[in-house]
N, C-alpha and C. Protein backbone atom coordinates (compact mmCIF):
# COMPACT_ATOMS: atom_id res chain seq x y z
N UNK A 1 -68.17 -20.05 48.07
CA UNK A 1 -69.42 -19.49 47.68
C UNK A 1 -69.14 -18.39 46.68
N UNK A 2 -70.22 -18.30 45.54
CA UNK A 2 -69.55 -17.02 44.64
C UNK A 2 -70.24 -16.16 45.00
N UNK A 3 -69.58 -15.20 44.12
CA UNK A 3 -70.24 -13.56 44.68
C UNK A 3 -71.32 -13.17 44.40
N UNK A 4 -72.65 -13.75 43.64
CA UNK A 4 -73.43 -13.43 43.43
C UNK A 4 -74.51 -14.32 44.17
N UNK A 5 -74.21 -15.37 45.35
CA UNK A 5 -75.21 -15.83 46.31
C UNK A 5 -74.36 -15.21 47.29
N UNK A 6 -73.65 -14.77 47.61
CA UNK A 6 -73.25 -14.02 48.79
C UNK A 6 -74.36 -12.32 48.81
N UNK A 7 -74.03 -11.73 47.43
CA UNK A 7 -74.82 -10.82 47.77
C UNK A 7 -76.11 -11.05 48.27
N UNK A 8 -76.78 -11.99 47.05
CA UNK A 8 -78.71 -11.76 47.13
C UNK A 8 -78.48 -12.58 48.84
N UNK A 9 -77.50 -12.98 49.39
CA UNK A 9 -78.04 -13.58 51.18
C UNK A 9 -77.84 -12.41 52.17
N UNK A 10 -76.92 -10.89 51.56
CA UNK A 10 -77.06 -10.06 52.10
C UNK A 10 -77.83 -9.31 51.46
N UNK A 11 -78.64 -9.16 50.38
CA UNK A 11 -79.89 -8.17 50.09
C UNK A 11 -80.85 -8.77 50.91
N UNK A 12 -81.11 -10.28 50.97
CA UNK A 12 -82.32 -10.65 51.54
C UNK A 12 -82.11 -10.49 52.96
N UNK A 13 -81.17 -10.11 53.55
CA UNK A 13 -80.97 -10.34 55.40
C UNK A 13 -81.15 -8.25 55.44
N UNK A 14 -80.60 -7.97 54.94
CA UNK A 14 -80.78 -6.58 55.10
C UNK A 14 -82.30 -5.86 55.11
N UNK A 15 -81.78 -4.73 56.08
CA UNK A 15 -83.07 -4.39 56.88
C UNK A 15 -84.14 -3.20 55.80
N UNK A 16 -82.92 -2.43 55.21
CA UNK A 16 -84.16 -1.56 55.14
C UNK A 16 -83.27 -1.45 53.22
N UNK A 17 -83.97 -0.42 52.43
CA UNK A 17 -83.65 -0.38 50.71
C UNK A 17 -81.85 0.30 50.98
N UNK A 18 -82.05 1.64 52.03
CA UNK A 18 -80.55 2.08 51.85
C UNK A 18 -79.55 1.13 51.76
N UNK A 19 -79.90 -0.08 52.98
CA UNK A 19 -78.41 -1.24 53.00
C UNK A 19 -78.74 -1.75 51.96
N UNK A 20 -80.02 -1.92 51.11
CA UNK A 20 -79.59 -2.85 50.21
C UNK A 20 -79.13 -2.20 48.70
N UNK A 21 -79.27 -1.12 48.84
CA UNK A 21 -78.69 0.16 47.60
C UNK A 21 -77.23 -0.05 48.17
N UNK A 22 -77.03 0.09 49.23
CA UNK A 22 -75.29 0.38 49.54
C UNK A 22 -74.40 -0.85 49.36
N UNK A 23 -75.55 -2.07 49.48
CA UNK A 23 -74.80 -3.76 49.41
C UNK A 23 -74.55 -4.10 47.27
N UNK A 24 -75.21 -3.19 46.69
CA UNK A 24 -75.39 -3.32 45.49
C UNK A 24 -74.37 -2.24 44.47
N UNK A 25 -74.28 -1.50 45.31
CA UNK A 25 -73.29 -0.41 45.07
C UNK A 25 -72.23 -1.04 45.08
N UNK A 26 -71.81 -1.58 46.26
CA UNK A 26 -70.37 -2.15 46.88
C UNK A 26 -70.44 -3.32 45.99
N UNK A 27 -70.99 -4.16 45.86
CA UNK A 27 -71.02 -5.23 44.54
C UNK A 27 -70.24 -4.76 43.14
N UNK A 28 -71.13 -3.47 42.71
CA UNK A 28 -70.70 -2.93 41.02
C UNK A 28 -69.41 -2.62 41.52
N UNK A 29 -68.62 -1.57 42.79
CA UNK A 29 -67.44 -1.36 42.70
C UNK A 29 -66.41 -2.87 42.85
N UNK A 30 -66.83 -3.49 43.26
CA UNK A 30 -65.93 -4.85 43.33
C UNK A 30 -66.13 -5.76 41.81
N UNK A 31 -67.12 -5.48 41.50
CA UNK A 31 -67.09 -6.18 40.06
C UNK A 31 -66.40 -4.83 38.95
N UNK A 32 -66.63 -3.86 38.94
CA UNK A 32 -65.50 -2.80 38.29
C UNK A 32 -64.24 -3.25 38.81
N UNK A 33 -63.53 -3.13 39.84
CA UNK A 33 -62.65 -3.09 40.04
C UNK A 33 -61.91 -4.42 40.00
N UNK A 34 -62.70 -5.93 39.46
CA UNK A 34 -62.32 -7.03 39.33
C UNK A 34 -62.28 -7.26 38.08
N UNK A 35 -63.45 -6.61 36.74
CA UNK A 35 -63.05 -6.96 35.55
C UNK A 35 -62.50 -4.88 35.09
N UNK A 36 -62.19 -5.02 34.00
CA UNK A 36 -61.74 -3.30 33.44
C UNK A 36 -63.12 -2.98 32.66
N UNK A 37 -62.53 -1.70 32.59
CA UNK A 37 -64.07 -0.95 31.91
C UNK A 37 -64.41 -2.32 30.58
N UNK A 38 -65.82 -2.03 30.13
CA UNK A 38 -66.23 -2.73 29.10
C UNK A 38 -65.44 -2.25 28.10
N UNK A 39 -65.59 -0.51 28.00
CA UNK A 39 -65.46 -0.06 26.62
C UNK A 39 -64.06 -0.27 26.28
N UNK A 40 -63.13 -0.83 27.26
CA UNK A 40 -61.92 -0.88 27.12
C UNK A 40 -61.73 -2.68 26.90
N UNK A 41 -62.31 -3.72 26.89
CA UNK A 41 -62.53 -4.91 26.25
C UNK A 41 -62.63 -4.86 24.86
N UNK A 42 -61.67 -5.85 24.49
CA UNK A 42 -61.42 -5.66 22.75
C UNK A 42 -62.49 -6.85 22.25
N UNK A 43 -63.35 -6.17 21.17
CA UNK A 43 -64.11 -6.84 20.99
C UNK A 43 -63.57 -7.68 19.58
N UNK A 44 -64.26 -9.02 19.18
CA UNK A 44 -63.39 -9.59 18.25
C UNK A 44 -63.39 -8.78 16.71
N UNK A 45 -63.96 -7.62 16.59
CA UNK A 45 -63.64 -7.13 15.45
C UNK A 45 -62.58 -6.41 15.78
N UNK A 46 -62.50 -5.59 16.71
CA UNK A 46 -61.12 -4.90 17.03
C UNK A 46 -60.00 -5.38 17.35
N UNK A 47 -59.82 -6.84 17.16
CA UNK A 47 -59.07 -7.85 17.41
C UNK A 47 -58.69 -7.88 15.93
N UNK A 48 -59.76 -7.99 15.15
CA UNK A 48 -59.45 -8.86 13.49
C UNK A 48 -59.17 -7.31 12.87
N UNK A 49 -59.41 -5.85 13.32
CA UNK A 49 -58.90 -4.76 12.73
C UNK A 49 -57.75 -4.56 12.97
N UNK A 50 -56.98 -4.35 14.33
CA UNK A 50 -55.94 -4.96 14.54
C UNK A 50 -55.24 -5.48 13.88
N UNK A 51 -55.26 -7.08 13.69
CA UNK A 51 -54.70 -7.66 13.29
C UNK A 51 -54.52 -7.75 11.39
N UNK A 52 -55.74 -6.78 10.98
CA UNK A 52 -55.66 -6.40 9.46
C UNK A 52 -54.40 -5.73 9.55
N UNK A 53 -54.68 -4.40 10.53
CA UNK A 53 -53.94 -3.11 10.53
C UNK A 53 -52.47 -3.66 10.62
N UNK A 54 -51.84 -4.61 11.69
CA UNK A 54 -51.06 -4.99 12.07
C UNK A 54 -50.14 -6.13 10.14
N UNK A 55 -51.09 -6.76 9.95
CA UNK A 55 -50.59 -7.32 8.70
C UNK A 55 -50.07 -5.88 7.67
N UNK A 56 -50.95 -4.98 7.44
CA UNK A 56 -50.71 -4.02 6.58
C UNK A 56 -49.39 -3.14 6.59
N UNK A 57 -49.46 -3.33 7.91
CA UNK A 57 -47.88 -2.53 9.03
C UNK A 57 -46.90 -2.95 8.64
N UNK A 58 -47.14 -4.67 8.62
CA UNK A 58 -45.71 -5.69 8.55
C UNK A 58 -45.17 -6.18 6.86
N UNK A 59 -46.33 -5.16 6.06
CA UNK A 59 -46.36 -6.05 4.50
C UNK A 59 -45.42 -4.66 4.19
N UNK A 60 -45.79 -3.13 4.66
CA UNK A 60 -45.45 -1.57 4.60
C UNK A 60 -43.83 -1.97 4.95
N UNK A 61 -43.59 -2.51 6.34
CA UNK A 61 -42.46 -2.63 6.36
C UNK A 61 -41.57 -3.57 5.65
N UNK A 62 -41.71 -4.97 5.57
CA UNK A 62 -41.47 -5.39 4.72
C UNK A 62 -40.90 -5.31 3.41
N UNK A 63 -42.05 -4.32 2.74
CA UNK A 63 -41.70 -4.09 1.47
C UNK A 63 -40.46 -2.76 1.50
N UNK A 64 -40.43 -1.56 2.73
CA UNK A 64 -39.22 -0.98 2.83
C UNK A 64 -37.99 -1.71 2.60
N UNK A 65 -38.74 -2.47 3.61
CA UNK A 65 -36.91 -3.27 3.69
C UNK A 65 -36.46 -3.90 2.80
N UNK A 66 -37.21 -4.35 1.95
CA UNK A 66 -37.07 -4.91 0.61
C UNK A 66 -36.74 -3.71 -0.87
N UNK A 67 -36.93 -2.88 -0.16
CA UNK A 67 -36.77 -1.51 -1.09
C UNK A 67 -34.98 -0.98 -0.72
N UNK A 68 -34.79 -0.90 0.90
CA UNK A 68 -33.66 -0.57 1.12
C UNK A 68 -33.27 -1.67 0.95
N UNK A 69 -32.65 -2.72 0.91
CA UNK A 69 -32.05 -4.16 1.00
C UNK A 69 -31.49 -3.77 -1.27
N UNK A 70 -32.36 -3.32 -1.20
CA UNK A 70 -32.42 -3.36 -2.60
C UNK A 70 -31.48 -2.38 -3.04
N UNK A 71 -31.61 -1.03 -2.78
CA UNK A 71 -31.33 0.15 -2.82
C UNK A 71 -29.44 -0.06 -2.08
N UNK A 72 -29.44 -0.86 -0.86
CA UNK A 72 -28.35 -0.89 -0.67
C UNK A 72 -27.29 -2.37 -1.17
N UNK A 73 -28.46 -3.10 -1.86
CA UNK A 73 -27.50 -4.10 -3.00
C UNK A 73 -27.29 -2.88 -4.02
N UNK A 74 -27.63 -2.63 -4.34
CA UNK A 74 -27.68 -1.81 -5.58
C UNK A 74 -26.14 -0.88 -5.25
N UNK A 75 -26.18 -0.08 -4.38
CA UNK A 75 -25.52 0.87 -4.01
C UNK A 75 -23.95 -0.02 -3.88
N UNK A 76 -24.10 -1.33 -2.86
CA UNK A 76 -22.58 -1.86 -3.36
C UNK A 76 -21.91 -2.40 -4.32
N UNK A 77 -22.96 -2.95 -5.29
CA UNK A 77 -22.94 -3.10 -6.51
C UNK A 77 -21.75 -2.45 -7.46
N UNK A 78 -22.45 -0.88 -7.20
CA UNK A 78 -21.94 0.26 -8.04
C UNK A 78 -20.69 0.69 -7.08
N UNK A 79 -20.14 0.42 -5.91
CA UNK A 79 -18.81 0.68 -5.22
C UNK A 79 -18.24 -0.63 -5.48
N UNK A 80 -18.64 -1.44 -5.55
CA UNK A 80 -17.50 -3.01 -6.19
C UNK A 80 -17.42 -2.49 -7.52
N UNK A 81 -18.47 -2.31 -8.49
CA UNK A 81 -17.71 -2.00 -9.98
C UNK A 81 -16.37 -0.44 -10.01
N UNK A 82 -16.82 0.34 -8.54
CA UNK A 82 -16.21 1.18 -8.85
C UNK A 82 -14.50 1.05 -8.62
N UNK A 83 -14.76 0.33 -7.28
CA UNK A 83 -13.44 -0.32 -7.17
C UNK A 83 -12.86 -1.44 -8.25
N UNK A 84 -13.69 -2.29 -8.47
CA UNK A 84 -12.67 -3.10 -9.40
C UNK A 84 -12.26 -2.40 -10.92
N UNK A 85 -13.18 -1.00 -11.36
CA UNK A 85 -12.70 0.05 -12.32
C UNK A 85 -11.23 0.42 -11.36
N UNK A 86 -11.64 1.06 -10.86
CA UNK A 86 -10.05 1.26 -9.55
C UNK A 86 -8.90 0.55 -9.73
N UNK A 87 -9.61 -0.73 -9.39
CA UNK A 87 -8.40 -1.88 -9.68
C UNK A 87 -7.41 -2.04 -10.94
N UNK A 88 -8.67 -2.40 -11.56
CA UNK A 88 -8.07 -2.86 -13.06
C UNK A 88 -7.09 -0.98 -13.53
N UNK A 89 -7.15 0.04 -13.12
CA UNK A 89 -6.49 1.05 -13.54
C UNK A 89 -5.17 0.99 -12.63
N UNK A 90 -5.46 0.49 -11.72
CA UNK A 90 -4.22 0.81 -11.09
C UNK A 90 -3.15 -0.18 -11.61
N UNK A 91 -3.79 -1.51 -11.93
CA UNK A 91 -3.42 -2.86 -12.44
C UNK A 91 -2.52 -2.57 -13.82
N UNK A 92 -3.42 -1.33 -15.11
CA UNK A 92 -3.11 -0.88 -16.33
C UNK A 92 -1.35 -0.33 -15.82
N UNK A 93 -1.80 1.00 -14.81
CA UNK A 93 -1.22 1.26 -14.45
C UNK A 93 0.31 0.87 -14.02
N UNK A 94 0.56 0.13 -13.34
CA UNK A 94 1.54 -0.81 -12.54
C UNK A 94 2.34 -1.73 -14.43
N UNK A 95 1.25 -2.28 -14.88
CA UNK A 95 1.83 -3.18 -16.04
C UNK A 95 2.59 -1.71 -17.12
N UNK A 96 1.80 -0.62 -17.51
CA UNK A 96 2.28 0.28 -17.62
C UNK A 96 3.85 0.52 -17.61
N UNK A 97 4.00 0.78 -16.28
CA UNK A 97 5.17 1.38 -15.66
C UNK A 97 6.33 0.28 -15.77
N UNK A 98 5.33 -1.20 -15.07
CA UNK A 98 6.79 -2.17 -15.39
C UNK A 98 7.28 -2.61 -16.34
N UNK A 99 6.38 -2.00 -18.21
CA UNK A 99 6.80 -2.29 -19.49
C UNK A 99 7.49 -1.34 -19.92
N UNK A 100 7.71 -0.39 -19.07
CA UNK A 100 8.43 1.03 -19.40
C UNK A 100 9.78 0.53 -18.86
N UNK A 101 9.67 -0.02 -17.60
CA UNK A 101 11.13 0.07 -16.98
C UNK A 101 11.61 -1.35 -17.49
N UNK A 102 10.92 -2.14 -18.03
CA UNK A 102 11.82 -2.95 -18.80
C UNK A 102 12.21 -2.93 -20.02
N UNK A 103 11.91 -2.00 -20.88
CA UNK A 103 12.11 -1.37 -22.02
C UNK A 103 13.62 -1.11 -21.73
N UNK A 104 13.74 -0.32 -20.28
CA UNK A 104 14.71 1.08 -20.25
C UNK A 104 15.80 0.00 -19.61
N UNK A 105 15.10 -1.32 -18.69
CA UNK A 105 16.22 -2.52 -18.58
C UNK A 105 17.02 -3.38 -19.65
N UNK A 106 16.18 -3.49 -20.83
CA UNK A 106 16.65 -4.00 -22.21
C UNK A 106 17.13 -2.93 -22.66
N UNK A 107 17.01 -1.52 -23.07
CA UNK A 107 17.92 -0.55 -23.16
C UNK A 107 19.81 -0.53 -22.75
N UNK A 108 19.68 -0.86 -21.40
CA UNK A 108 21.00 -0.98 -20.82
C UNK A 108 21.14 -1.85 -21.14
N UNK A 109 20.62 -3.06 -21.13
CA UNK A 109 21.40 -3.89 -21.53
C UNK A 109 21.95 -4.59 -22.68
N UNK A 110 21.24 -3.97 -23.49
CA UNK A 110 21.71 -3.69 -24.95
C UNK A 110 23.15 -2.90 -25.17
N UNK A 111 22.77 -1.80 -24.59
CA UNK A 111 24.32 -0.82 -24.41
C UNK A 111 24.93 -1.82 -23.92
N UNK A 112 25.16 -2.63 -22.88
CA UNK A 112 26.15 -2.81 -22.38
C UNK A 112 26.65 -4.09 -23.35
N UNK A 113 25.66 -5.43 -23.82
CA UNK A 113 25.83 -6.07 -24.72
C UNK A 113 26.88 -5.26 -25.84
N UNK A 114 26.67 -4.89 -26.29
CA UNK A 114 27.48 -3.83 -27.72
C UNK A 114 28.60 -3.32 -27.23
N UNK A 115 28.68 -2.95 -25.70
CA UNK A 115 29.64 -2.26 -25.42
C UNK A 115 30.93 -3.55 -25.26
N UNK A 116 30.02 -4.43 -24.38
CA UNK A 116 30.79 -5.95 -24.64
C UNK A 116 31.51 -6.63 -25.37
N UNK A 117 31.19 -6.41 -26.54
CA UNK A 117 31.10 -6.91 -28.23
C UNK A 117 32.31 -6.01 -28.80
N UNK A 118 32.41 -4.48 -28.20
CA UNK A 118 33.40 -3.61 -29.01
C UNK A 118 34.32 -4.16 -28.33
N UNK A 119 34.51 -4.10 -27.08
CA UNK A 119 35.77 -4.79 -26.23
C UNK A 119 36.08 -5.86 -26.77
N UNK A 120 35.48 -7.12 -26.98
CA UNK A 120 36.05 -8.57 -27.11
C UNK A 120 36.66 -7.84 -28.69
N UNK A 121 35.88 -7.23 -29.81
CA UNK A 121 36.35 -6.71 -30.99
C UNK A 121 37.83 -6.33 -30.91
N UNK A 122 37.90 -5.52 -30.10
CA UNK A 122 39.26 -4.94 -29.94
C UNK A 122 39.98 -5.76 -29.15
N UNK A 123 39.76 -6.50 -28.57
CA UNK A 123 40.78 -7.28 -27.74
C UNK A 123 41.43 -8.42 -28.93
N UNK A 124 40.50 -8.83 -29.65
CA UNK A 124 40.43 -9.73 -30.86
C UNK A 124 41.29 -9.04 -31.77
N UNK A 125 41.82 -7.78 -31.96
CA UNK A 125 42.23 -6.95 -33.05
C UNK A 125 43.49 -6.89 -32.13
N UNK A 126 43.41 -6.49 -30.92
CA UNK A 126 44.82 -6.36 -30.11
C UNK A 126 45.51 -8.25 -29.98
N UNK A 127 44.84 -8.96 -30.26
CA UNK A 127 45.49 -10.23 -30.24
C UNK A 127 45.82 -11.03 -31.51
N UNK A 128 45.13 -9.92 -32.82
CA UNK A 128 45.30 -10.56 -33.80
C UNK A 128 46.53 -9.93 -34.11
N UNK A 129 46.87 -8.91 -34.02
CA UNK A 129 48.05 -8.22 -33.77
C UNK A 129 49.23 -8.54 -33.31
N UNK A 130 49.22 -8.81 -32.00
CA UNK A 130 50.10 -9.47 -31.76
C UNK A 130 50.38 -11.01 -31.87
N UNK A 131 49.46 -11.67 -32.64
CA UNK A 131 49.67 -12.96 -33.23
C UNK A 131 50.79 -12.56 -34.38
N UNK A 132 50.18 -11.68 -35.17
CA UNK A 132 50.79 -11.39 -36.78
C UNK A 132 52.04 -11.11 -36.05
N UNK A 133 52.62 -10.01 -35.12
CA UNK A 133 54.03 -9.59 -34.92
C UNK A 133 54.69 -10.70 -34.10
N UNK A 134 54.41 -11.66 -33.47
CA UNK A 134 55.24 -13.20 -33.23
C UNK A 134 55.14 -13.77 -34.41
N UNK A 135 54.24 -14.13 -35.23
CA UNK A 135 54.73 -14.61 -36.49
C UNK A 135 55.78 -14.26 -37.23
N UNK A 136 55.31 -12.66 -37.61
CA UNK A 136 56.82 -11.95 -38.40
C UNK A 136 57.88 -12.12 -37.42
N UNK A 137 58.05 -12.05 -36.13
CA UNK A 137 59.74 -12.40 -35.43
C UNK A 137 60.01 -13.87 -35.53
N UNK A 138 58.64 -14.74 -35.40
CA UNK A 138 59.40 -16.21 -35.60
C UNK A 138 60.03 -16.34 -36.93
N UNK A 139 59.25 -15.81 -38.06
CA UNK A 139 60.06 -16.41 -39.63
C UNK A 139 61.21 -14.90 -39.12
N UNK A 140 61.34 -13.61 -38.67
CA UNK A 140 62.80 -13.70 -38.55
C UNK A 140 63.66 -14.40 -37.99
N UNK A 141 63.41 -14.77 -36.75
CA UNK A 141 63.91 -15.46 -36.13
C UNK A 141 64.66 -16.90 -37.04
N UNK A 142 63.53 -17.52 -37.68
CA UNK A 142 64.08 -18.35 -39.04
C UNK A 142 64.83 -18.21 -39.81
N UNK A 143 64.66 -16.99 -40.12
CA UNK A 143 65.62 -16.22 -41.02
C UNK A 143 67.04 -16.22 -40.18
N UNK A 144 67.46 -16.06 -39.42
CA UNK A 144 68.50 -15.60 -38.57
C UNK A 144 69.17 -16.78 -38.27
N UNK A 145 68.29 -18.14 -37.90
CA UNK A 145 68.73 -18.81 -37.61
C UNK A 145 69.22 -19.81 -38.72
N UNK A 146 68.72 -19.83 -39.78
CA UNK A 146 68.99 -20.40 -41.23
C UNK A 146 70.15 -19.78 -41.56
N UNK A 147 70.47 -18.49 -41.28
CA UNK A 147 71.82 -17.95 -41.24
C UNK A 147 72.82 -18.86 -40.83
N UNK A 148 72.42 -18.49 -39.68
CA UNK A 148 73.16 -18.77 -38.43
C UNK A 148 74.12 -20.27 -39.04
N UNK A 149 72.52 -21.30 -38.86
CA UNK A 149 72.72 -22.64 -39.62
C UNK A 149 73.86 -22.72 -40.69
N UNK A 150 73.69 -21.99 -41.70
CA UNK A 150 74.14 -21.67 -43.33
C UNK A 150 75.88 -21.10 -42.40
N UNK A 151 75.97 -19.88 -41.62
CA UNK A 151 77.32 -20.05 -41.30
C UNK A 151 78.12 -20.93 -40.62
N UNK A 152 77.41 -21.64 -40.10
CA UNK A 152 77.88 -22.56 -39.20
C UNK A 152 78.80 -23.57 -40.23
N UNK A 153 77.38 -24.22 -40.88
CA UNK A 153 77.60 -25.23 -41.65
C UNK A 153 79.13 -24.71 -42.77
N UNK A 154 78.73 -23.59 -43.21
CA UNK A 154 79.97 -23.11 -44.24
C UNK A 154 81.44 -23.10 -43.05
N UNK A 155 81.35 -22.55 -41.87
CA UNK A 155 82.68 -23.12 -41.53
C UNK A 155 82.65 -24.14 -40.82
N UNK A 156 81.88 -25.20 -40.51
CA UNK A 156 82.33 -26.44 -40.33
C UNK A 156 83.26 -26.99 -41.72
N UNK A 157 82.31 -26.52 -43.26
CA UNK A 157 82.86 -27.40 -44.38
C UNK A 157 83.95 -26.35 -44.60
N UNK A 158 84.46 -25.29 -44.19
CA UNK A 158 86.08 -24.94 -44.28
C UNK A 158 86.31 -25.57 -43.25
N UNK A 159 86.18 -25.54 -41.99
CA UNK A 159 87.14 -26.30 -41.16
C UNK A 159 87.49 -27.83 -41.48
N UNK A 160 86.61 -28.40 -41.95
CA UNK A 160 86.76 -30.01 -42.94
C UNK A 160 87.68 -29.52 -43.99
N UNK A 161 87.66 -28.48 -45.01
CA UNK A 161 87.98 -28.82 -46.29
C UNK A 161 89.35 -28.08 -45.20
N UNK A 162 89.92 -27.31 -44.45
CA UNK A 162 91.11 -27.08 -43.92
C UNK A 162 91.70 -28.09 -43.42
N UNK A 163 91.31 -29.02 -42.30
CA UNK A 163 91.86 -29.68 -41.57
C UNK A 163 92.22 -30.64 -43.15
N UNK A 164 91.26 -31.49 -43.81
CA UNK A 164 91.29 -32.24 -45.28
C UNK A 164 93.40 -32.13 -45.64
N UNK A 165 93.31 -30.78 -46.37
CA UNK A 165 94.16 -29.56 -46.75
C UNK A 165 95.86 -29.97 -45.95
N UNK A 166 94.90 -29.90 -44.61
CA UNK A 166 96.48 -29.90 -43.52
C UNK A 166 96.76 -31.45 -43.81
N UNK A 167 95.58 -32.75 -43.47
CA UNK A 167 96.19 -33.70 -43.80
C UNK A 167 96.82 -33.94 -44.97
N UNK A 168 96.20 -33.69 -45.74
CA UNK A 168 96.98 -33.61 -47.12
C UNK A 168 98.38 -33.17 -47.44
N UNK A 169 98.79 -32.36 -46.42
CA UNK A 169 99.77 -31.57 -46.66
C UNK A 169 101.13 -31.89 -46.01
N UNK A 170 99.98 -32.57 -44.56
CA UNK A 170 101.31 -33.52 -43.63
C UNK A 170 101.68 -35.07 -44.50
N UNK A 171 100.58 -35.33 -45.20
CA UNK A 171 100.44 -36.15 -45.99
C UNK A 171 101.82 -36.70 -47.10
N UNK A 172 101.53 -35.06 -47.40
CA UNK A 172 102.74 -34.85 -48.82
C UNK A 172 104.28 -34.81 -47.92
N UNK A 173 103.76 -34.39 -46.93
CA UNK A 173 104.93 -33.88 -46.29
C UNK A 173 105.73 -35.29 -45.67
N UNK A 174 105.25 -35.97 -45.40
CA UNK A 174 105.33 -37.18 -44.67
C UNK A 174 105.81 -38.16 -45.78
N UNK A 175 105.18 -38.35 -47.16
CA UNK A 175 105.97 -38.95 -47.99
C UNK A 175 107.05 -38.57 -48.45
């Protein structure tokens, strides 16, 4: 049964106006206390203000975030160019230093090239040297031995033209 033939069967059974003031009373507090105040029911404009207000809220934020999003592309933007300025100096840098120290590596080794070059020079001068002084002892040596040869040969041809001499002589002697 709903609540509104329940009451009018206790307004109409009730005896005198107080029960039926007090049965009507007790009604409004059970219907208050079953729906909430009216003035606190959102009516459909305060629904669609709301929901203006609420769009306006979300377009406000939105567009922040689209402001910071922005603001902080922006911002790494300018720390990547700053770093890859960074980079590329340190990069200058580094090529810098390693065209210096290979300068100062072709340096030495230039010295030492040349220094190389005077040695084999002089070793070349100390061997041409002693090429030339075995030469001059071999033609003495030639010399000495062409002697040598030349005396030999001269007393072999006295010892021929002697021994010759002796036969000759036992020769004469013998006839």
């Amino acid at each position: 049964m709903s609540a509104a033939l329940k009451l009018y069967e206790q307004l109409t059974e009730a005896k005198d106006d107080k029960t039926r003031a007090r049965l009507i009373a007790e009604a409004f507090d059970q219907l208050e206390a079953r729906f909430p105040q009216l003035a606190d029911l959102a009516t459909q404009g305060h629904v669609r203000e709301s929901e203006l207000r609420l769009q306006k809220e979300i377009k406000e934020v939105e567009a922040r975030l689209q402001k910071e999003i922005k603001e902080v592309e922006a911002r790494l933007q300018k720390e990547i160019k700053e770093v890859e300025a960074q980079l590329q100096k340190e990069i200058k840098e580094v090529e810098a230093k390693l065209q210096k120290e290979i300068k100062e590596v072709e340096g030495r080794l230039r010295k030492e090239i040349e220094h190389v070059r005077l040695e084999i020079r002089e070793v070349e001068g100390k061997l041409r040297k002693e090429i030339e002084q075995i030469r001059v002892e071999i033609k003495a040596l030639e010399v000495r031995l062409t002697q040598a040869i030349h005396r030999q040969t001269l007393w072999v041809v006295g010892a021929v033209g002697a021994i010759v001499g002796l036969i000759r002589l036992l020769d004469a002697v013998i006839k």
